[in-house]
N, C-alpha and C. Protein backbone atom coordinates (compact mmCIF):
# COMPACT_ATOMS: atom_id res chain seq x y z
N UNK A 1 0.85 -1.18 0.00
CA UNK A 1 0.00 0.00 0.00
C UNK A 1 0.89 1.24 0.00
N UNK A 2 0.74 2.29 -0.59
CA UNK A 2 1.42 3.24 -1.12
C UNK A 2 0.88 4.75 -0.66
N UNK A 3 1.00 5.79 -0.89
CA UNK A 3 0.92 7.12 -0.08
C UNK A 3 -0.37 7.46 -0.45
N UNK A 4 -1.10 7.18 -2.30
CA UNK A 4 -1.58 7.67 -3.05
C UNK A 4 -2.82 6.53 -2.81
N UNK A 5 -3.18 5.51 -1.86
CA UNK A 5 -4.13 4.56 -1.82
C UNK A 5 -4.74 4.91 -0.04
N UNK A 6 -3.48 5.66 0.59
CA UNK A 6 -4.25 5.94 1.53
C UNK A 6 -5.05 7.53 1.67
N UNK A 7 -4.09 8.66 0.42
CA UNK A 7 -4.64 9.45 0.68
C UNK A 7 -6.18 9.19 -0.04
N UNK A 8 -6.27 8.11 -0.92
CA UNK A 8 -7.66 7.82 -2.09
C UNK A 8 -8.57 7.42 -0.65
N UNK A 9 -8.08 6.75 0.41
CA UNK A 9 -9.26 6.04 1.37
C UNK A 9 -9.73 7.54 2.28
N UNK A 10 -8.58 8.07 2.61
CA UNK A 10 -9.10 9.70 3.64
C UNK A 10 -10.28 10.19 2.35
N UNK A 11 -10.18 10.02 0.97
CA UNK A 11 -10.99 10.99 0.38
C UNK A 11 -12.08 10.36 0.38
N UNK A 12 -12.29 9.02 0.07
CA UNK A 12 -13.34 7.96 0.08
C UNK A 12 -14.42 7.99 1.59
N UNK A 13 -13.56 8.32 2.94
CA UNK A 13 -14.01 8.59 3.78
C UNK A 13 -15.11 9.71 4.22
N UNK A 14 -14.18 10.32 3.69
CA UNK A 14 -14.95 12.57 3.55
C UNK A 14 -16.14 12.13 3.08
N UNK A 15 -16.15 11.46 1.81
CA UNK A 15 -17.16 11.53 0.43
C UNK A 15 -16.78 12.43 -0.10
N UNK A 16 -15.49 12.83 -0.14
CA UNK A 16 -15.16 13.51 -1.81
C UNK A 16 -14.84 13.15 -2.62
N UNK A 17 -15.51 11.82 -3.63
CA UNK A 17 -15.17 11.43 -4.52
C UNK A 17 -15.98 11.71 -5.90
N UNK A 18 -16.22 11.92 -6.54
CA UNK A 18 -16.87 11.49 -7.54
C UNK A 18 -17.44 10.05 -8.04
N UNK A 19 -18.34 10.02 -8.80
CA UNK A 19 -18.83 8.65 -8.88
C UNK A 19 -17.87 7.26 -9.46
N UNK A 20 -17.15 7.96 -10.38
CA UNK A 20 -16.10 7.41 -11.18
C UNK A 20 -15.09 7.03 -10.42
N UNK A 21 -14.61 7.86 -9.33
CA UNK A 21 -13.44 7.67 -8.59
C UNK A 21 -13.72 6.56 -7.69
N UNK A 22 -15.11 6.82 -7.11
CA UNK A 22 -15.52 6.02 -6.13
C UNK A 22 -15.37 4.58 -7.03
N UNK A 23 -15.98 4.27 -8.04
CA UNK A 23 -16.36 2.81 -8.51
C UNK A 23 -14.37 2.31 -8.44
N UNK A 24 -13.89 3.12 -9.11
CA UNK A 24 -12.55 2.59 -9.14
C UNK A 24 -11.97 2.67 -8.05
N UNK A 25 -12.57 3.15 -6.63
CA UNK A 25 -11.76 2.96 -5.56
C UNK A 25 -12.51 1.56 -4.83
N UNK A 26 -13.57 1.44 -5.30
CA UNK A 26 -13.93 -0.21 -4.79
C UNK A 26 -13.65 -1.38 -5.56
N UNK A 27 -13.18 -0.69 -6.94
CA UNK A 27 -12.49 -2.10 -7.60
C UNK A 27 -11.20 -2.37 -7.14
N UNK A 28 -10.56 -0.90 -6.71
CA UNK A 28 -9.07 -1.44 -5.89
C UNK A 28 -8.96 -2.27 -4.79
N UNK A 29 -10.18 -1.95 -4.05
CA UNK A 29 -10.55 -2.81 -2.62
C UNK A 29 -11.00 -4.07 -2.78
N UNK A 30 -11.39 -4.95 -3.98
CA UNK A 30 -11.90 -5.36 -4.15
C UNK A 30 -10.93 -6.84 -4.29
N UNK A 31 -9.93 -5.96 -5.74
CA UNK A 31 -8.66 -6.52 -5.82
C UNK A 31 -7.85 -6.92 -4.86
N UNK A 32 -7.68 -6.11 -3.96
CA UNK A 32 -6.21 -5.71 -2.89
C UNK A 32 -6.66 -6.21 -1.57
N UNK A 33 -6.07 -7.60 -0.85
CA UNK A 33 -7.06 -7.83 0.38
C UNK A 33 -6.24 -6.75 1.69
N UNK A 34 -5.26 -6.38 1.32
CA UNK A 34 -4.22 -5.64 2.37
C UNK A 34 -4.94 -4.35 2.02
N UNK A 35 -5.03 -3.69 1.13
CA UNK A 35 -6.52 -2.37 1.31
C UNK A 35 -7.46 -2.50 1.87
N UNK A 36 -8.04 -3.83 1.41
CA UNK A 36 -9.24 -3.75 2.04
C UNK A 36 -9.37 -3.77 3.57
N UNK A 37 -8.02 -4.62 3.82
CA UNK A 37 -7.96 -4.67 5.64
C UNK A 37 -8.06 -3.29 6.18
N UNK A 38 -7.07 -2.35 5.35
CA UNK A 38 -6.76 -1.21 5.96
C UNK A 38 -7.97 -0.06 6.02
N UNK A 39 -8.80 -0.35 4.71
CA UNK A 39 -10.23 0.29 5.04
C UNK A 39 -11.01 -0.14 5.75
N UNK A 40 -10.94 -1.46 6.27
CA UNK A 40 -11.89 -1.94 7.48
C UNK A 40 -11.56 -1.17 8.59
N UNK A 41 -10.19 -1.05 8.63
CA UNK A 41 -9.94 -0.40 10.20
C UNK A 41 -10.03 0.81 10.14
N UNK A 42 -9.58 1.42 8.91
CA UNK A 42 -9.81 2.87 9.01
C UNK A 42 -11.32 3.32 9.18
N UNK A 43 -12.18 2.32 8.62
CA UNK A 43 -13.78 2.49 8.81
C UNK A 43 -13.91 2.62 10.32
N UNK A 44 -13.52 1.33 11.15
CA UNK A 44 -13.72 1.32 12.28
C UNK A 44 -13.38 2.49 13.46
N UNK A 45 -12.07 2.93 12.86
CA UNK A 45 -11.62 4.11 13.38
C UNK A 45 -12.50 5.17 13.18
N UNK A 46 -12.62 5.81 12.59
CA UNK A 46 -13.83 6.78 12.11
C UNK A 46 -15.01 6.66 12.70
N UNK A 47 -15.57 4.95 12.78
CA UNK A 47 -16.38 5.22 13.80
C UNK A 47 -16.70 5.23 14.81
N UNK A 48 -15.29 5.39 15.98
CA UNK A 48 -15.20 5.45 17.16
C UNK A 48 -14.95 6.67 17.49
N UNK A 49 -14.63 7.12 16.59
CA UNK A 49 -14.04 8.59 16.53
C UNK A 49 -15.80 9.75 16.46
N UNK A 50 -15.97 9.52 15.82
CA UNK A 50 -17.49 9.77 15.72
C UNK A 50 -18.32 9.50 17.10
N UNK A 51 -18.22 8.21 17.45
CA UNK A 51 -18.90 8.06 18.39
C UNK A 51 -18.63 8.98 19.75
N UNK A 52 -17.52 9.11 19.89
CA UNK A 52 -16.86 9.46 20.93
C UNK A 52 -16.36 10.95 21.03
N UNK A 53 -17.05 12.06 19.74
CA UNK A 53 -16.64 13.37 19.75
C UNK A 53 -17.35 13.79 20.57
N UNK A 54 -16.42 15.11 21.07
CA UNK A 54 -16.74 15.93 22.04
C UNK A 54 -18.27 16.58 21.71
N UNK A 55 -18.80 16.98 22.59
CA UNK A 55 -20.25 17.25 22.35
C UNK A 55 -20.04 19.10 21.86
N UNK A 56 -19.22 19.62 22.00
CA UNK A 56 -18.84 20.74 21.67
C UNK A 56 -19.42 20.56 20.03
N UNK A 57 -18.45 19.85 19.70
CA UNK A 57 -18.39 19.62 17.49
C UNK A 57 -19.37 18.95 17.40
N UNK A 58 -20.77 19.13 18.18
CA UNK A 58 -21.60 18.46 17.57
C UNK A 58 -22.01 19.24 16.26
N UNK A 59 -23.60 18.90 15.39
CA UNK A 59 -23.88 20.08 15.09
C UNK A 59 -24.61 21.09 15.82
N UNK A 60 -24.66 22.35 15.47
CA UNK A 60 -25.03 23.47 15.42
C UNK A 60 -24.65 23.77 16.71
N UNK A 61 -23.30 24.08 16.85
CA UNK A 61 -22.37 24.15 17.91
C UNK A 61 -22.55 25.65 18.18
N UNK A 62 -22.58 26.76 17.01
CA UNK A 62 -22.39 27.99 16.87
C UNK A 62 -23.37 28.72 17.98
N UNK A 63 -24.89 27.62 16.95
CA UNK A 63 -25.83 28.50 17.98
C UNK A 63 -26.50 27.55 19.17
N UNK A 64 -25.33 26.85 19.53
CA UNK A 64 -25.53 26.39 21.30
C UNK A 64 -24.73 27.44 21.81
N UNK A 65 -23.37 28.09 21.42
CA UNK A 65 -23.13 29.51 22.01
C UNK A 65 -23.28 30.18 22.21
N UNK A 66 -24.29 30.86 21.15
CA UNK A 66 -24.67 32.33 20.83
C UNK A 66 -25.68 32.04 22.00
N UNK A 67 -26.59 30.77 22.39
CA UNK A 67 -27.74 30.62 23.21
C UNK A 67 -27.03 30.72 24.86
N UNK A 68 -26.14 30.63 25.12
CA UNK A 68 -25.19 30.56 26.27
C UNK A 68 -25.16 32.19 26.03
N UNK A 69 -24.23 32.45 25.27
CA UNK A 69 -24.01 33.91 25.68
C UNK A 69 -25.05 34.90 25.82
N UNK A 70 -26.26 34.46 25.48
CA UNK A 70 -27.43 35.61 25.75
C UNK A 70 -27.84 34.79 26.61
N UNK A 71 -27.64 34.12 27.07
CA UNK A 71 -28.45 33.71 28.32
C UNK A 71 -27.76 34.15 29.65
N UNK A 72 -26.38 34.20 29.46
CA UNK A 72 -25.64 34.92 30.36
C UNK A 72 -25.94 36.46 30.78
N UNK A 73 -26.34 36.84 30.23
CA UNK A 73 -27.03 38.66 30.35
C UNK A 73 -25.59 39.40 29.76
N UNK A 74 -25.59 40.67 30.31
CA UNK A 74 -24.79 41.31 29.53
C UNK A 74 -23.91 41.68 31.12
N UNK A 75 -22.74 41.56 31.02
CA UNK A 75 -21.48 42.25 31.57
C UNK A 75 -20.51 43.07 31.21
N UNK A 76 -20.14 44.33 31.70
CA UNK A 76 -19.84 45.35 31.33
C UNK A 76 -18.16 44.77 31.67
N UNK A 77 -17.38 45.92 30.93
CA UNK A 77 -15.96 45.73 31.68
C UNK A 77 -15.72 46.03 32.98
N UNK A 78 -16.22 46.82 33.61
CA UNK A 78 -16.28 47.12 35.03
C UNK A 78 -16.60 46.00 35.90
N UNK A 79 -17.72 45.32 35.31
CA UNK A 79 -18.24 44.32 36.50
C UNK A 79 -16.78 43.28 35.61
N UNK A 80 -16.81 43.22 35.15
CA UNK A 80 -15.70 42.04 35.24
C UNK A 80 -14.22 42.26 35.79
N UNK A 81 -13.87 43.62 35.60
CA UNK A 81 -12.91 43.68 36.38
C UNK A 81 -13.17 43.95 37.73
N UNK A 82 -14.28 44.24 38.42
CA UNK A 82 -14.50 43.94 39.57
C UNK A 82 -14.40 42.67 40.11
N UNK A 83 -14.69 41.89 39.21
CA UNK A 83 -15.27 40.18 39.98
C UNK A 83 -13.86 39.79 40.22
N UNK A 84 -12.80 40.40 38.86
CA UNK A 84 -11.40 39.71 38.70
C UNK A 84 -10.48 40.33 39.90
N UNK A 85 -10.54 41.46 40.40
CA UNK A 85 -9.62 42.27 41.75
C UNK A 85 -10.74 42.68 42.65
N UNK A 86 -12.17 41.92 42.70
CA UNK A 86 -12.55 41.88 44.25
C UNK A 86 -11.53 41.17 45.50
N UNK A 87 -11.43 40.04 45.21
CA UNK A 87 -10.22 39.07 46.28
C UNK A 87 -9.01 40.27 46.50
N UNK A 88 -8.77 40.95 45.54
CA UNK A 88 -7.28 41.82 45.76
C UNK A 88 -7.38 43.22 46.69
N UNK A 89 -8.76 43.58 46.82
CA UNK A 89 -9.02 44.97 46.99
C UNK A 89 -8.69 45.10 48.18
N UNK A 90 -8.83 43.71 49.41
CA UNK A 90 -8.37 44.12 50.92
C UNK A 90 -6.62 43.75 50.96
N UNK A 91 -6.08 43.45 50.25
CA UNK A 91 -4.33 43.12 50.24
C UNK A 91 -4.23 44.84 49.45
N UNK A 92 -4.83 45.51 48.59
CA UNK A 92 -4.20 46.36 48.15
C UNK A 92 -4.30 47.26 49.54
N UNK A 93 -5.21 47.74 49.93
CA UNK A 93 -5.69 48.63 50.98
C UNK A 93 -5.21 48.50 52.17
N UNK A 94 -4.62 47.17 52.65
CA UNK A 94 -3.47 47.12 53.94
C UNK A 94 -1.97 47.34 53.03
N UNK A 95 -1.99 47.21 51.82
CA UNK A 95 -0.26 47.25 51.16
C UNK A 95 -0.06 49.09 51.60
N UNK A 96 -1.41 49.74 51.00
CA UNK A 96 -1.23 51.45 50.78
C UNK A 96 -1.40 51.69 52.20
N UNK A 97 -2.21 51.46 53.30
CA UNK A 97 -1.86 51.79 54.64
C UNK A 97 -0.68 51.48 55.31
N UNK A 98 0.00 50.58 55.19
CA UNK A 98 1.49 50.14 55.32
C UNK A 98 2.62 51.08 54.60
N UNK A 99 1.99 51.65 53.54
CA UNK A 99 3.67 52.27 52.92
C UNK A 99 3.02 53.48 52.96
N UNK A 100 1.74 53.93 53.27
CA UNK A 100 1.50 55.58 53.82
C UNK A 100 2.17 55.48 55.29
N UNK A 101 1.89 54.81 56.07
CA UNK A 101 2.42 54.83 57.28
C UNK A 101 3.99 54.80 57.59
N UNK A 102 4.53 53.91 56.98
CA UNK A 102 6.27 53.99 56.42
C UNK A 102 6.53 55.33 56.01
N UNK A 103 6.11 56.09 54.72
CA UNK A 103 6.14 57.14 54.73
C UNK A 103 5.70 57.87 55.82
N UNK A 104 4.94 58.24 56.20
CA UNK A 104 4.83 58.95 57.17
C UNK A 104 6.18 59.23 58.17
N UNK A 105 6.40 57.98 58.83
CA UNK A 105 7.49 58.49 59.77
C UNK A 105 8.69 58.27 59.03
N UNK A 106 8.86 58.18 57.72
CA UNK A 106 10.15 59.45 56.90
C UNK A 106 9.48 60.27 56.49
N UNK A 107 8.96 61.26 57.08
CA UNK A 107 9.02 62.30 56.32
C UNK A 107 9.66 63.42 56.53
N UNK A 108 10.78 62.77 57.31
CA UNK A 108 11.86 63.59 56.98
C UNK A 108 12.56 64.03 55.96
N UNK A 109 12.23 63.33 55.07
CA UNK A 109 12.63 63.49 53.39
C UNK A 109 11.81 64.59 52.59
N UNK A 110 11.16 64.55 53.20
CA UNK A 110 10.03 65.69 52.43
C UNK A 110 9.90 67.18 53.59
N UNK A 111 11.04 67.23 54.59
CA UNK A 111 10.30 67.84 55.41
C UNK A 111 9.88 68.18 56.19
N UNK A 112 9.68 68.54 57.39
CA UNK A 112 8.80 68.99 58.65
C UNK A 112 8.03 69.65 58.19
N UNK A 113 8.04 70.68 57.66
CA UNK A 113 6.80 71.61 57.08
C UNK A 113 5.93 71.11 55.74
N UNK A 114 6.37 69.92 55.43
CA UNK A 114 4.73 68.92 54.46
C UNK A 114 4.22 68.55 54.98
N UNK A 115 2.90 68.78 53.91
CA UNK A 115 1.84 68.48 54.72
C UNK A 115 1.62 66.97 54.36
N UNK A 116 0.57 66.42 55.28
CA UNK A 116 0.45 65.27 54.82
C UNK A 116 0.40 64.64 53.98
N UNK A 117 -0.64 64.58 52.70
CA UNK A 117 -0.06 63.91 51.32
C UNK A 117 1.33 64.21 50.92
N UNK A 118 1.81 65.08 50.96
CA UNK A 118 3.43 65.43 50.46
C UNK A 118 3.91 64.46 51.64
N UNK A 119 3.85 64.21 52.59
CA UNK A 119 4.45 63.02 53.46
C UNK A 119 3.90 62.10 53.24
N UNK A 120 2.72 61.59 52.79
CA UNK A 120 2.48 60.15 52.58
C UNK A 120 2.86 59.44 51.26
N UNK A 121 2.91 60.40 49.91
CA UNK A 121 3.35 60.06 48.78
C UNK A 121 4.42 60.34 48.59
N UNK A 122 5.24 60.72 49.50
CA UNK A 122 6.80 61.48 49.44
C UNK A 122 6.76 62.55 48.21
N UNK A 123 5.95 63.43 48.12
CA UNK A 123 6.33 64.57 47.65
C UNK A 123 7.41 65.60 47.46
N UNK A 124 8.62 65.43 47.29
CA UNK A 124 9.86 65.76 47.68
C UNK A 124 9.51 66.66 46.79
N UNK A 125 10.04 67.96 47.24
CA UNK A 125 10.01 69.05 46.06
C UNK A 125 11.56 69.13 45.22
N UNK A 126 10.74 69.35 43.79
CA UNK A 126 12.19 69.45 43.12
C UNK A 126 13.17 70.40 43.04
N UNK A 127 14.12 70.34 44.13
CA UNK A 127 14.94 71.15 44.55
C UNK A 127 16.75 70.12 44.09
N UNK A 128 17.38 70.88 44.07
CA UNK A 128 19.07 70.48 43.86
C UNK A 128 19.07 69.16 45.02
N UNK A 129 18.90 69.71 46.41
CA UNK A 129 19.10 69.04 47.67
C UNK A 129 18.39 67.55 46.85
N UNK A 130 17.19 67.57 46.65
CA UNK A 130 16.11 66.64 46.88
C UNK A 130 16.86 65.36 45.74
N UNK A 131 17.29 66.18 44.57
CA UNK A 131 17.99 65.47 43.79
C UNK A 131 19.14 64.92 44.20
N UNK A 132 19.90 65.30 44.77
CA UNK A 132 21.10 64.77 45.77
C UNK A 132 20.93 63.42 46.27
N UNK A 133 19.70 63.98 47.39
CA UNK A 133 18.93 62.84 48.20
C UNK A 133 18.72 61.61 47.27
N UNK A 134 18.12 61.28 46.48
CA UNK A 134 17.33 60.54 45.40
C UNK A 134 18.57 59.73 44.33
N UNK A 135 19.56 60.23 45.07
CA UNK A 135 20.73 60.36 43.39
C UNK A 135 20.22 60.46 42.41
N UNK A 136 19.96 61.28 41.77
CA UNK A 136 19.47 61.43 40.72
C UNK A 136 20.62 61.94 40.05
């Protein structure tokens, strides 16, 4: 069996043959008992394969989706990035009370006379000194 007898059985399989092709692809099988074995199994294969596809590739797969996605309602980007950094929102909010508070007692860097946000975000004014400080 040769490259050109198995790609003839994948086409025989599809049903893309023509009528002509087809008759001469069952006189080859007919002839050839080592083809014919190999189309038995390839039959068999195919139909386990079939049997056993995912229910996804059934038909009319498209509009079992489209029926899912409107059945889902509509979600905005907001609610989804809510749902996705709800879990995060109490780790962010002790991270920024932790490094406002760190800042805070440096704010010697910014200062005795800043005011608070300029001490909690380190507001350093851009001065020569401040650049020094910073290496910049």
């Amino acid at each position: 069996m040769n490259e050109s007898d198995r790609i003839e059985m994948m086409r025989a399989l599809a049903d893309e043959m023509s009528v002509e092709q087809r008759e001469a692809f069952e006189r080859a099988l007919a002839d050839d008992p080592v083809l014919r074995a190999e189309w038995a199994s390839l039959q068999m294969l195919e139909g386990l394969l079939h049997e056993n596809r995912a229910e996804s590739f059934r038909p009319f797969f498209a509009a079992r989706v489209t029926r899912r996605i409107e059945g889902a309602g509509e979600e905005g980007l907001a609610d989804a990035l809510m749902w996705l950094f709800r879990p995060l929102a109490s780790l962010a909010l002790v991270l920024a009370v932790f490094l406002a508070l760190s800042n805070w007692n440096e704010r010697e860097l910014v200062g005795e006379e800043a005011s608070f946000l300029e001490a909690v975000f380190v507001a350093v004014p851009a001065t020569a000194e401040a650049a020094y400080v910073m290496d910049m």
